[in-house]
Protein backbone atom coordinates (compact mmCIF):
# COMPACT_ATOMS: atom_id res chain seq x y z
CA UNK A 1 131.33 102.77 335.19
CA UNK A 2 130.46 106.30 333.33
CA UNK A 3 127.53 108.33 334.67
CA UNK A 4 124.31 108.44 332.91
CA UNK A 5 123.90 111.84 331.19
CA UNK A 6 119.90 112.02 331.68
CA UNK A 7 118.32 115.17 329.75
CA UNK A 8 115.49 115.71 328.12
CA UNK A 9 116.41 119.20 327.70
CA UNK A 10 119.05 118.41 324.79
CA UNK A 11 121.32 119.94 326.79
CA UNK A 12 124.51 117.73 325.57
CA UNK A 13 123.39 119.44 322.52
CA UNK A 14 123.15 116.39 320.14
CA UNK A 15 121.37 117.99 317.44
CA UNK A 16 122.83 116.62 314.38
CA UNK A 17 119.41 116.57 312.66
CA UNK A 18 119.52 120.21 312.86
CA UNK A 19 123.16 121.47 312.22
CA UNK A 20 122.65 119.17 308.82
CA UNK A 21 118.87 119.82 308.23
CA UNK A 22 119.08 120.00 305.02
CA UNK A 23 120.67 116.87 304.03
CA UNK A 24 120.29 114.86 306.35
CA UNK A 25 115.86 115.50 306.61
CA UNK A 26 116.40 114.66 303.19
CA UNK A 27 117.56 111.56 303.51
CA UNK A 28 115.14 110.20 306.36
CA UNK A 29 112.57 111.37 304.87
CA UNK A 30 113.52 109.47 302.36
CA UNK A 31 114.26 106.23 303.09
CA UNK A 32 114.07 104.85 306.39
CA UNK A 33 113.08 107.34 308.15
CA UNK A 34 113.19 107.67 307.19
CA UNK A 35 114.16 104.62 308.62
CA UNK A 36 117.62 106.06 307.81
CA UNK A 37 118.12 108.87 310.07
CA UNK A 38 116.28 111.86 309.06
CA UNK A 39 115.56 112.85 305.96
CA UNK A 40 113.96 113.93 302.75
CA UNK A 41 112.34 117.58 303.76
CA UNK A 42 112.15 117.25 306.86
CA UNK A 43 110.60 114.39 307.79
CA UNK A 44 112.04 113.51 310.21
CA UNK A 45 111.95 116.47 312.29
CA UNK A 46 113.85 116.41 316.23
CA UNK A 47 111.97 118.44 318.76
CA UNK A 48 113.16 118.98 322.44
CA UNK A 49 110.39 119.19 325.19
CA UNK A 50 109.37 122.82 324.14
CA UNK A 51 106.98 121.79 321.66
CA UNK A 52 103.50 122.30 322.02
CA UNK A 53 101.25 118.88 322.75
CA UNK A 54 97.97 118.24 321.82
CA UNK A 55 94.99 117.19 324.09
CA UNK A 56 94.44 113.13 323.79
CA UNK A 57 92.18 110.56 325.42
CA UNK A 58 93.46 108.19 327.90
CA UNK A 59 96.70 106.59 326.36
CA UNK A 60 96.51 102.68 325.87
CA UNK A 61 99.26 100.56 325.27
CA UNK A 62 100.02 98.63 322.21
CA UNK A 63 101.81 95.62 320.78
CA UNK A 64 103.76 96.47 317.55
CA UNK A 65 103.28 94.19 314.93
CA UNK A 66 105.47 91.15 313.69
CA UNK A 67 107.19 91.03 310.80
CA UNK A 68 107.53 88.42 308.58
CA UNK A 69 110.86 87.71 307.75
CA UNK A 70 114.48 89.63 308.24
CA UNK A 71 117.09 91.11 305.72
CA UNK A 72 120.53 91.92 305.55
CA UNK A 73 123.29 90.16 308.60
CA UNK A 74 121.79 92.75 310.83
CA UNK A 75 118.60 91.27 310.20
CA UNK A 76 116.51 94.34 309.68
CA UNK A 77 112.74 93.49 310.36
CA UNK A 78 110.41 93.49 307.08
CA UNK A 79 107.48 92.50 306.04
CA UNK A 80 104.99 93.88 308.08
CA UNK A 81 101.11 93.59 308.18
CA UNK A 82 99.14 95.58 305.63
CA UNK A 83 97.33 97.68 308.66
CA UNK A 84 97.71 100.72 310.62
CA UNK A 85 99.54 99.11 312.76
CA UNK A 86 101.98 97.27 309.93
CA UNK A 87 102.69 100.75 309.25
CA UNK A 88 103.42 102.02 312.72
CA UNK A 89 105.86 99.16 313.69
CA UNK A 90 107.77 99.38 310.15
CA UNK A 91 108.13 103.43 311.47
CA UNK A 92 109.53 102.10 314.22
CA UNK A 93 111.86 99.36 312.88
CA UNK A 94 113.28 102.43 310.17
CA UNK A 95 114.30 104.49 312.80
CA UNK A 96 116.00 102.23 315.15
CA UNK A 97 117.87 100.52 312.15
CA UNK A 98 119.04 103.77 310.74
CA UNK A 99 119.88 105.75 313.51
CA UNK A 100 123.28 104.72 314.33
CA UNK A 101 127.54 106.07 314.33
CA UNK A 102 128.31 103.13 311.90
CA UNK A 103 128.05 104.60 308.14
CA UNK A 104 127.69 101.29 306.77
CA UNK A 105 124.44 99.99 308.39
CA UNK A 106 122.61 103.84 308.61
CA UNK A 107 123.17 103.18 304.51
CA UNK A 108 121.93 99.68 304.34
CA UNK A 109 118.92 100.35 306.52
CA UNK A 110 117.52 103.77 305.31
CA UNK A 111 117.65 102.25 301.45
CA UNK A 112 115.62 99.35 302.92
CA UNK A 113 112.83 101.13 304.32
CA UNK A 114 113.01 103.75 301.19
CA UNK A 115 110.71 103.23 298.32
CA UNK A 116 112.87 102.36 295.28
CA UNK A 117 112.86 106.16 293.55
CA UNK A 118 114.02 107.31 296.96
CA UNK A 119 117.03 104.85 297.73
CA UNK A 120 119.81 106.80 296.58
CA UNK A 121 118.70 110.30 298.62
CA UNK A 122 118.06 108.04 301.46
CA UNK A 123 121.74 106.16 301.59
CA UNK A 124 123.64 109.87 301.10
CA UNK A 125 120.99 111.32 303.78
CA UNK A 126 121.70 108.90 306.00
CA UNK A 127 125.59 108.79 305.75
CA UNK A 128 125.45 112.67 306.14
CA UNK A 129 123.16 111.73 309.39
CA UNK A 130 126.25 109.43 310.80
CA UNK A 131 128.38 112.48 309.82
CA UNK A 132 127.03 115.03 311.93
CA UNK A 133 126.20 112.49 315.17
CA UNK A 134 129.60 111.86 315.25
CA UNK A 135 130.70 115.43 314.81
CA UNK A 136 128.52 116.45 317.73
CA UNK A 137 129.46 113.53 319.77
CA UNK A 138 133.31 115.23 319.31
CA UNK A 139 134.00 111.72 317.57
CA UNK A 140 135.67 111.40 314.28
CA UNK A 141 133.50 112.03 311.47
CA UNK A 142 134.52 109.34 309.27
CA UNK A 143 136.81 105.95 309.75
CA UNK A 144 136.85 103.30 312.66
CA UNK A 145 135.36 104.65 316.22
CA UNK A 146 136.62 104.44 320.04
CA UNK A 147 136.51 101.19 321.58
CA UNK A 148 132.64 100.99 323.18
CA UNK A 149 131.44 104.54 321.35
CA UNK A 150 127.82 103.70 320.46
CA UNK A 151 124.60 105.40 319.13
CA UNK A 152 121.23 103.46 320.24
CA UNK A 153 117.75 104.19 320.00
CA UNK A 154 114.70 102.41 321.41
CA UNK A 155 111.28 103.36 320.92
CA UNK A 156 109.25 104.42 323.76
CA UNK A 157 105.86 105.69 322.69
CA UNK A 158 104.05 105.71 319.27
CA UNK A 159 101.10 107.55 317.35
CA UNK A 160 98.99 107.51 314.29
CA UNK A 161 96.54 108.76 311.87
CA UNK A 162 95.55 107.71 308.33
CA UNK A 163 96.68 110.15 305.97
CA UNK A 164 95.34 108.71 302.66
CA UNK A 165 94.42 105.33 301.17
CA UNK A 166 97.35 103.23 302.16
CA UNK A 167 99.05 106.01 304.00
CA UNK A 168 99.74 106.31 307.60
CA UNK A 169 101.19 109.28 309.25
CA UNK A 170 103.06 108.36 312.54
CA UNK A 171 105.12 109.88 315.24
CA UNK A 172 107.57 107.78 317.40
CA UNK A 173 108.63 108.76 320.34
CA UNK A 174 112.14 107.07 320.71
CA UNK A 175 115.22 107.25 323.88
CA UNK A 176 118.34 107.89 322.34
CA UNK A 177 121.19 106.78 323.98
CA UNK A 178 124.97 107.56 323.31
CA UNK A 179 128.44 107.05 323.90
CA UNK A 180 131.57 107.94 323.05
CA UNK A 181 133.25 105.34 324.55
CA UNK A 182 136.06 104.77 327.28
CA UNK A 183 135.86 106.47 330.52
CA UNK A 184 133.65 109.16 328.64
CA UNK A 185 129.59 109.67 329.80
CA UNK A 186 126.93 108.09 328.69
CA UNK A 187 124.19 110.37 326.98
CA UNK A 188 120.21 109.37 327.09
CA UNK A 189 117.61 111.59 325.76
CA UNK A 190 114.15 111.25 324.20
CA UNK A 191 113.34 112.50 320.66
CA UNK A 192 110.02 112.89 318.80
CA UNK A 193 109.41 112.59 314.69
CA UNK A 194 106.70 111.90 312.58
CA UNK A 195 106.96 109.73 309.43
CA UNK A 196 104.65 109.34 306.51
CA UNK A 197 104.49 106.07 305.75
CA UNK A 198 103.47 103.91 302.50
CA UNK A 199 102.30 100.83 301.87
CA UNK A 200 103.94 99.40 298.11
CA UNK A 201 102.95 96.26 296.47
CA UNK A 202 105.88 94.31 295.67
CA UNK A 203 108.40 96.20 296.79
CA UNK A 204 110.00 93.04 298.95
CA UNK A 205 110.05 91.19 295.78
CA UNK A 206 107.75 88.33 294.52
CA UNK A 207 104.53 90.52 294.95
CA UNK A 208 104.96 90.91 298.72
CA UNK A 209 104.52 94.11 299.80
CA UNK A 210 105.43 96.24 302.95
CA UNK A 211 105.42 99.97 304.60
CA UNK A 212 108.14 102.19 303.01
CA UNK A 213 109.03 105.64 304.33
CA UNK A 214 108.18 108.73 301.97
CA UNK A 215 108.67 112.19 301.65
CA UNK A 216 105.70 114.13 302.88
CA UNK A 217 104.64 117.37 301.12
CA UNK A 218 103.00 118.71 303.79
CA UNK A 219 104.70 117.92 307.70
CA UNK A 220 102.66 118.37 310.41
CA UNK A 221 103.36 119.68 314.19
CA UNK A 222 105.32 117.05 315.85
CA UNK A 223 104.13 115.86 319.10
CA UNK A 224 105.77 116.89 322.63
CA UNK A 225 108.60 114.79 323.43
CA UNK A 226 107.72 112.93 327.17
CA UNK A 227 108.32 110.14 328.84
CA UNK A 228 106.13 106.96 329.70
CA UNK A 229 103.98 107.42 332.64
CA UNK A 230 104.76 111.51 333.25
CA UNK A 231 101.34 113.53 332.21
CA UNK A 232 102.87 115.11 329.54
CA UNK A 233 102.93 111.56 327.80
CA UNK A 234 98.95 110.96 328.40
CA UNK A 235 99.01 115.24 326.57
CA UNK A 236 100.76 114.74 324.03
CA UNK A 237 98.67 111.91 322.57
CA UNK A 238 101.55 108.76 322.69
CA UNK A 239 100.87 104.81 323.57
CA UNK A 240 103.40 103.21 325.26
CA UNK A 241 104.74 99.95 324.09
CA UNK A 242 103.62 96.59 325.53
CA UNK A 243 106.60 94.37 326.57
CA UNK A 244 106.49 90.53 325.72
């Protein structure tokens, strides 16, 4: 069985966010998070474990919210409560759908958690996205992968803060893990970005609404990346996820 790569550092250097910053922030921002992969202006924005945290009170845990129904034959979660949280678990949802090595679904995905003026930044964002993971994975950059090469992230830790009527800014704290398949490694790391997220009537169809991922005009720091149950979690300000 490969060895588990463990570093928080970035050392295995998967940085695609950053070689294609400029696309690719574009299109998370956009859409998904951009649920999509990283996107419009830097919204979603990857940090390593130099950034600075913030002080916090005690970190609780918390239950992300259901959704109400599933789309697409992925079955991408939707429909989430018209609350803080709502808006925080739809964050969440985006970012696990979109980041991914398979084109097709990072597509799919960031236009489904993009507001409908933002669809078509989001779905080139997030195929650039899929572009450069690949690329710094040393896979091919386009066409069918390796046998077992695979891009998966799980959230870890979550924050918030209302931004505006019906706007929630949050930061998710997700474990990426990758690999390229074969007899090659297995990569983990964690990543921080924070999201601005909106809540838009209708936009599921037949007046139901849900939490849509926008660009935001003015980013903020984002936290420290940590993981659950090391201090620099409880610094940095995250709430770890409470399992069913």
């Amino acid at each position: 069985m490969p060895p588990v790569v463990e570093d928080p550092a970035l050392d295995w250097d998967l940085r695609s966010p950053r070689r294609i910053r400029a696309t690719v922030l574009i299109v998370v921002a956009v859409v998904v998070v951009v649920v999509a992969v990283v996107l419009i202006a830097g919204m979603w924005r990857v940090v390593g474990a130099s950034s600075t945290p913030s002080p916090s009170p005690a970190p609780t845990a918390v239950t992300l919210a259901q959704p109400l129904a599933y789309e697409g034959e992925a079955g991408y979660p939707v429909g989430f409560p018209h609350t803080d949280l709502g808006a925080v678990s739809a964050a969440a949802a985006a970012l696990e759908a979109a980041w991914t090595l398979d084109g097709e679904q990072a597509e799919q995905a960031a236009m489904l958690y993009a507001p409908p003026e933002q669809r078509k930044a989001a779905s080139d964002g997030a195929r650039a996205a899929v572009s450069g993971w690949r690329e710094t994975l040393g896979l091919p950059k386009e066409g069918k992968l390796p046998e077992g090469a695979s891009l998966r992230t799980q959230t870890i830790g979550v924050q918030w803060r209302a931004r505006a009527q019906d706007q929630v800014q949050v930061s998710v704290l997700v474990q990426v893990t990758a690999t390229t398949g074969g007899d090659g490694p297995t990569y983990s790391s964690p990543y921080a970005m924070t999201l601005l997220m909106a809540w838009y009537p209708g936009v599921r169809g037949d007046g139901r609404g849900d939490w849509v991922n926008i660009p935001d005009p003015t980013p903020p720091p984002v936290p420290q990346t940590a993981l659950p149950g090391t201090p620099e979690f409880t610094a940095a300000g995250w709430k770890s996820l409470k399992t069913a």
